[in-house]
Protein backbone atom coordinates (compact mmCIF):
# COMPACT_ATOMS: atom_id res chain seq x y z
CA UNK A 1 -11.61 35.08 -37.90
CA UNK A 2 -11.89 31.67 -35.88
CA UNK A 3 -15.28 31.56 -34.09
CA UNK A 4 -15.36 31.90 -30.37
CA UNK A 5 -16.68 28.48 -29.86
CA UNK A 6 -13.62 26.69 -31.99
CA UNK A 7 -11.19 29.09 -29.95
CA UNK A 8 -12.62 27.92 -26.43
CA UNK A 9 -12.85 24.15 -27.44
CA UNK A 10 -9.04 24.47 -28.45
CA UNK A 11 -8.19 25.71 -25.67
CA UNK A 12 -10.30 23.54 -23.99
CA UNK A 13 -8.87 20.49 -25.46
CA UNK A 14 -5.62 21.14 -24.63
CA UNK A 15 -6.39 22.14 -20.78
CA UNK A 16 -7.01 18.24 -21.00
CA UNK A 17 -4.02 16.85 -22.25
CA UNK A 18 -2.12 18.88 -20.18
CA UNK A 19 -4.27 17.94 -16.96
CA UNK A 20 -4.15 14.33 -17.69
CA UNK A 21 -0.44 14.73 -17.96
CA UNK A 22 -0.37 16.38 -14.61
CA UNK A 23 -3.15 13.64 -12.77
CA UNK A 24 -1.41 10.53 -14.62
CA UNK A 25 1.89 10.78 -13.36
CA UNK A 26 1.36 10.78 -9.40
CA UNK A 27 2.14 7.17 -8.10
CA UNK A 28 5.97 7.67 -6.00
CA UNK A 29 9.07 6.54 -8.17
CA UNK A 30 9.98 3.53 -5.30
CA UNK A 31 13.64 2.93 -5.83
CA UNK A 32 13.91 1.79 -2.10
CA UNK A 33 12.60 1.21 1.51
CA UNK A 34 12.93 2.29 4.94
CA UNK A 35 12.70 0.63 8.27
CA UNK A 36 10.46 2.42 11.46
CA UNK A 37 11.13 0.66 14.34
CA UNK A 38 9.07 1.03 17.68
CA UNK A 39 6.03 2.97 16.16
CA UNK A 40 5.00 1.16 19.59
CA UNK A 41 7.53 0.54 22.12
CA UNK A 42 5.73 -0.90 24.89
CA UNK A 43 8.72 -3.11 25.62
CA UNK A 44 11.57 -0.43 25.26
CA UNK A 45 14.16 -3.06 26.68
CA UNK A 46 13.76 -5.59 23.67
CA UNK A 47 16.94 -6.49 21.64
CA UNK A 48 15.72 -5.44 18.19
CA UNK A 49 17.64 -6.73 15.62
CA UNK A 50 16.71 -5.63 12.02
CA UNK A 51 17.86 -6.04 8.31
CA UNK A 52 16.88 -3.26 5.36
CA UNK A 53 18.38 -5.37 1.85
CA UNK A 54 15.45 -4.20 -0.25
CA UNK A 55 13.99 -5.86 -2.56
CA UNK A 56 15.00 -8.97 -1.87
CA UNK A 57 14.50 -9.15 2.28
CA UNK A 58 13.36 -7.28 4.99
CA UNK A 59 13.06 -8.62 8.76
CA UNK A 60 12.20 -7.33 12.24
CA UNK A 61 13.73 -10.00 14.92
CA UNK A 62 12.14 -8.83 18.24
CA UNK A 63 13.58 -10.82 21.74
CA UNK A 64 11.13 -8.84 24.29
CA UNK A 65 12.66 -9.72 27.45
CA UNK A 66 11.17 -9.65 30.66
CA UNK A 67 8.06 -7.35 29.80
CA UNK A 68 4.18 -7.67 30.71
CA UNK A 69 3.48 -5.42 27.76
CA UNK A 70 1.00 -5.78 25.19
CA UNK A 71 3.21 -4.80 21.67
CA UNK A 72 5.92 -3.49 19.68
CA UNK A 73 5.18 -2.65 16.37
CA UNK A 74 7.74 -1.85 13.71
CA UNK A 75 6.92 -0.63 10.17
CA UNK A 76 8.96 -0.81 7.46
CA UNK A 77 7.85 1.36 3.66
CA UNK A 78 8.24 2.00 0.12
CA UNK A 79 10.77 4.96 -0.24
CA UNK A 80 12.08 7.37 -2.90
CA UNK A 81 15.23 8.59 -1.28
CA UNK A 82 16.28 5.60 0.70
CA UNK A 83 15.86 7.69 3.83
CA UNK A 84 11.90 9.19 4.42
CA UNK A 85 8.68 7.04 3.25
CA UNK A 86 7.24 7.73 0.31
CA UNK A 87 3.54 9.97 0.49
CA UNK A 88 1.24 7.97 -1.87
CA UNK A 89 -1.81 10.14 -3.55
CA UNK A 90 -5.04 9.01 -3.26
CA UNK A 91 -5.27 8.87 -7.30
CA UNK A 92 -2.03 6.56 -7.74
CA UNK A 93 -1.90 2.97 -9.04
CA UNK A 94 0.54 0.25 -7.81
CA UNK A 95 0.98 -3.34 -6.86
CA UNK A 96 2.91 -4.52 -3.52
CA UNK A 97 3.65 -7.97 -3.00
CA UNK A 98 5.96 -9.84 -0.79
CA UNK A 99 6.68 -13.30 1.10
CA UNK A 100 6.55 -13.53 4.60
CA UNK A 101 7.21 -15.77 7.20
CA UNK A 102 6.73 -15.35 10.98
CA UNK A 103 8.70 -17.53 12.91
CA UNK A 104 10.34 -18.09 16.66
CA UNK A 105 8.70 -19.17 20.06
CA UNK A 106 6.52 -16.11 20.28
CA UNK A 107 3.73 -14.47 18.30
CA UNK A 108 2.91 -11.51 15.77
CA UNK A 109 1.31 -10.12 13.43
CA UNK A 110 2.63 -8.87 10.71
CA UNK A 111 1.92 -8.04 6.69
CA UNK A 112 1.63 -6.01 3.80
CA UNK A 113 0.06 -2.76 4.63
CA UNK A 114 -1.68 0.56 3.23
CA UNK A 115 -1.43 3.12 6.26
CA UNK A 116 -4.17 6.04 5.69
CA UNK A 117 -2.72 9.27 6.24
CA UNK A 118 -3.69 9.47 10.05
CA UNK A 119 -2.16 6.25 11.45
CA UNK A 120 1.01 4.62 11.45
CA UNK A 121 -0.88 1.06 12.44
CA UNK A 122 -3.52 0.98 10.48
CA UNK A 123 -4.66 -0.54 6.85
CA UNK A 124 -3.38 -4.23 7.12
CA UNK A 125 -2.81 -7.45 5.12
CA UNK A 126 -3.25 -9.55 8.40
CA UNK A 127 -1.11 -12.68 8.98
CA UNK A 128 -1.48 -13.24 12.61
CA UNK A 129 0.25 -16.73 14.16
CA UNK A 130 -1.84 -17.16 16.90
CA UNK A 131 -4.92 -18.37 15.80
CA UNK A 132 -3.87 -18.28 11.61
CA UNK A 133 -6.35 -15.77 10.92
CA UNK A 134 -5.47 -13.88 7.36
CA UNK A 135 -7.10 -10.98 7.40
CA UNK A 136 -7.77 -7.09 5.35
CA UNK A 137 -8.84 -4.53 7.57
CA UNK A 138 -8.40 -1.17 9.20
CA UNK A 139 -7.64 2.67 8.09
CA UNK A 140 -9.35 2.95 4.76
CA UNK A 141 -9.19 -0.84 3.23
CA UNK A 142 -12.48 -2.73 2.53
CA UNK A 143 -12.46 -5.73 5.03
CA UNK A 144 -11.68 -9.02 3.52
CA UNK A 145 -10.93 -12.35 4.90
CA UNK A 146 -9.41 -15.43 3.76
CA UNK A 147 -9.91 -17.34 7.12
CA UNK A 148 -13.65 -17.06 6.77
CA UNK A 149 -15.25 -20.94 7.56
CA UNK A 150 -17.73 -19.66 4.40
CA UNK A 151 -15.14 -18.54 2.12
CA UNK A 152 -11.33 -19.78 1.61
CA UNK A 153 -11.12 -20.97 4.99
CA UNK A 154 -7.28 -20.22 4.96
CA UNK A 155 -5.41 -20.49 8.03
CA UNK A 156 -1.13 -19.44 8.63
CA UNK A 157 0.98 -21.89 10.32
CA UNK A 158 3.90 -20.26 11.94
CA UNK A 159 7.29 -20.78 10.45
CA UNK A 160 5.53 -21.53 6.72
CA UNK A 161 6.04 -19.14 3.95
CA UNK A 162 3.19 -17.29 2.76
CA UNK A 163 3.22 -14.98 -0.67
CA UNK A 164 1.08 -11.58 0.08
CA UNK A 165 0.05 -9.25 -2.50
CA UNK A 166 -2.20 -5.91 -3.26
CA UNK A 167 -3.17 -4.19 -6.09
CA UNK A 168 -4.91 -0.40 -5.90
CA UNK A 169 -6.11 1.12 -8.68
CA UNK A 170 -7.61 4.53 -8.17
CA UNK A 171 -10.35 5.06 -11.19
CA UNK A 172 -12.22 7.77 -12.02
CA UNK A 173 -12.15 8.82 -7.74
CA UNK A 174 -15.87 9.16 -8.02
CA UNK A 175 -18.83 7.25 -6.45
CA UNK A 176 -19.34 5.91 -10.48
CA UNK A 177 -15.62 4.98 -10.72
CA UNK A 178 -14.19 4.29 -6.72
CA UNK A 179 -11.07 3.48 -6.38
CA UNK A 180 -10.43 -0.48 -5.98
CA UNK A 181 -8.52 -3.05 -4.14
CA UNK A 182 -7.35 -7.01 -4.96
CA UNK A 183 -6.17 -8.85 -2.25
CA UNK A 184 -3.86 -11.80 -3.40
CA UNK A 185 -2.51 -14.73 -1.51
CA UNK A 186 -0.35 -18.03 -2.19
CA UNK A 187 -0.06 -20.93 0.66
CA UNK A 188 0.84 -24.33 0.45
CA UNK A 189 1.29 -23.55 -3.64
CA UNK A 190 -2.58 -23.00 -3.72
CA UNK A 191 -4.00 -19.08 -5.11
CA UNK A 192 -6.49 -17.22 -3.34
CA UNK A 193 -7.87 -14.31 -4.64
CA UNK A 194 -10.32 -11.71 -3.06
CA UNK A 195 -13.18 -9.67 -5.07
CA UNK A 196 -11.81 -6.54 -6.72
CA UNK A 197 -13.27 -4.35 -3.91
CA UNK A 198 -14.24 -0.96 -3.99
CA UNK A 199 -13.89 1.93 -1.66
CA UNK A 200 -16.00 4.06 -0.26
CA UNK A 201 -16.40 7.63 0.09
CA UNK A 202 -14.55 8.66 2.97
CA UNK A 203 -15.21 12.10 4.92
CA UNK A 204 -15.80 14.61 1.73
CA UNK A 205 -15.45 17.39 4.38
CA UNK A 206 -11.43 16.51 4.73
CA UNK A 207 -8.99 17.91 2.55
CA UNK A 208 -7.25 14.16 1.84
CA UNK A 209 -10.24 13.10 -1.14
CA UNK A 210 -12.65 10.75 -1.29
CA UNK A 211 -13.64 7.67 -2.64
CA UNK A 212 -10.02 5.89 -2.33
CA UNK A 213 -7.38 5.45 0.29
CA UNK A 214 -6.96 9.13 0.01
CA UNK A 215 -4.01 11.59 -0.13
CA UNK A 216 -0.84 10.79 2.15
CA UNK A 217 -1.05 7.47 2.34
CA UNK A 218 2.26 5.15 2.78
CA UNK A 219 2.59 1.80 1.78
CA UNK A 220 5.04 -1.40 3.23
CA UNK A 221 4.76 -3.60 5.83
CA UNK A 222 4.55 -4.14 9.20
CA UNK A 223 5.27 -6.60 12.46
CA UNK A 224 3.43 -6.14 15.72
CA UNK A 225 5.13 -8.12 18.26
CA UNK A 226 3.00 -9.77 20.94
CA UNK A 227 5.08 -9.29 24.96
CA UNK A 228 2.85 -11.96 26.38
CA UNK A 229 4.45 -15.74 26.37
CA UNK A 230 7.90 -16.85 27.23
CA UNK A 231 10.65 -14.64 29.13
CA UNK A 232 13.54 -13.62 26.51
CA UNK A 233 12.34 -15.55 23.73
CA UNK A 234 11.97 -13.80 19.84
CA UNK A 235 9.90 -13.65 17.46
CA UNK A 236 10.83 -12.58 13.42
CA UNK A 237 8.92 -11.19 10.88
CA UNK A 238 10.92 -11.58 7.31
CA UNK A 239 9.92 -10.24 3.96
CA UNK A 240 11.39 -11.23 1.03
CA UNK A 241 10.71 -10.99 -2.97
CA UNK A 242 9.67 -7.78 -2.35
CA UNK A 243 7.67 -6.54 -5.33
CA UNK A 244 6.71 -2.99 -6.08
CA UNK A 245 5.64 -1.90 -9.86
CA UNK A 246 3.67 0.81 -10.84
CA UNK A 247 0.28 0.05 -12.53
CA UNK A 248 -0.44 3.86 -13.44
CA UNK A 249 -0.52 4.73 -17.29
CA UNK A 250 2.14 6.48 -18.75
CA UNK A 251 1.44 9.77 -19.58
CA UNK A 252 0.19 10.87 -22.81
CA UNK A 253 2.67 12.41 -25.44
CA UNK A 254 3.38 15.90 -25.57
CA UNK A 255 1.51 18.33 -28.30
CA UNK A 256 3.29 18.35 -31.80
CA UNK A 257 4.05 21.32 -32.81
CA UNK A 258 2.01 20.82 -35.64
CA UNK A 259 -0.96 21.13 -33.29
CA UNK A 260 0.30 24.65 -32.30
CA UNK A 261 0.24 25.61 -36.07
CA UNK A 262 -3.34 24.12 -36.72
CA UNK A 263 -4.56 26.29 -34.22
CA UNK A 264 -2.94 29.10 -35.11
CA UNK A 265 -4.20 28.69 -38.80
CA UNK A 266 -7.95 28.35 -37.47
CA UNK A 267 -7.50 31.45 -35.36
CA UNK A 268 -6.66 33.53 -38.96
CA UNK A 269 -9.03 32.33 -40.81
């Protein structure tokens, strides 16, 4: 008879694979994107004109009218249906990337972005055309900046393309093994690159995990339209390229039979 200590490991081992299976195999199948316009609508009388040709562009062109406002924002995000946005686990693994310009009279702000599961704003790849500033920030990303005067010192000029990208990788979800971040820019043909920067734990008293960006996230982009400036005068946000691959491992293979039959053998003898 098989000993009860080669029964449970058997068992035990194969609990495993079939976990991993389960955990591996949890970053959304993106096949296309949706547009959310007017998350804010502080200038409901805008003429919003908008174009959804994923992968290769995306734009929000905003003319706000007569309005003493502070923003719109529209939001646009990886899908799996072509009509809702796709809910991200905290334990998946992907890469975004995109080019964007701003352009028109007016100003934005506008980027790649990894909303946290309790805001629609939040969790931003900053370009901002005021002032230049690039920027990561917000929800649950590790801050980074590229405009620091004691780091890249990089700085947007309005109407210039600008190549955005992120890359998450989830880990072991533990304080050992946090889930990380890579912030990736091109401008004027020169590479930045931040740290690979790792999360912290979060609020282990929620329900969404910890140590990552933490279940129900969504990931896209985003364009928060200043309504200061001129009268009746737009301003665009326009991605294009638009790059989403998964960076999660496939899943193991399936038992062999063969496995079934050594363990069956062990348990007679």
């Amino acid at each position: 008879m098989m000993s009860k200590n080669r029964m449970i490991l058997g068992l035990v081992a194969l609990a495993v694979v079939l976990s991993a299976t389960a955990a591996m195999a949890v970053t959304p199948a993106v096949n296309s994107t949706v547009l959310i316009p007017r998350v804010w609508n502080d200038c409901p009388f805008s003429v919003l004109t908008t174009a959804n040709n994923y992968p290769s562009q995306i734009f929000f062109d905003d003319n706000k009218g007569d309005c003493g406002a502070w923003a719109n924002l529209h939001v646009w995000r990886y899908s799996i249906d072509g009509a809702t946005a796709a809910i991200f686990p905290n334990a998946s693994c992907f890469r975004s990337a995109a080019d964007l310009v701003i352009s028109g009279v007016n100003d934005a702000e506008a980027g790649l972005q990894i909303r946290p599961w309790w805001s629609e704003a939040d969790g931003r790849f900053n370009v901002r055309s005021t002032d230049g500033e690039i920027a990561c920030f917000g929800g649950r990303l590790p801050f980074y900046s590229f405009s620091d005067v004691l780091g890249f010192n990089v700085r947007y000029v309005k109407g210039t393309p600008i190549h955005l990208e992120v890359i998450y990788q989830a880990n072991g979800l533990s304080e050992a093994s946090p889930a990380t971040i890579q912030y990736l820019l091109t401008y004027n043909s020169l590479s930045y690159a931040s740290p690979v920067l790792p999360f912290d734990e979060g609020n282990p008293l929620e329900t969404y995990g910890t140590w990552g960006m933490l279940d129900g996230a969504q990931v896209g982009g985003y364009a928060q339209v200043f309504l200061g400036g001129l009268v009746n005068e737009a301003v665009r946000a326009e991605w294009t390229n638009i790059v989403f691959e998964d960076l999660c491992p496939p899943p193991p293979s399936p038992v062999e039979k063969t496995t079934w039959g050594q363990i069956k053998a062990s348990y007679r003898n």
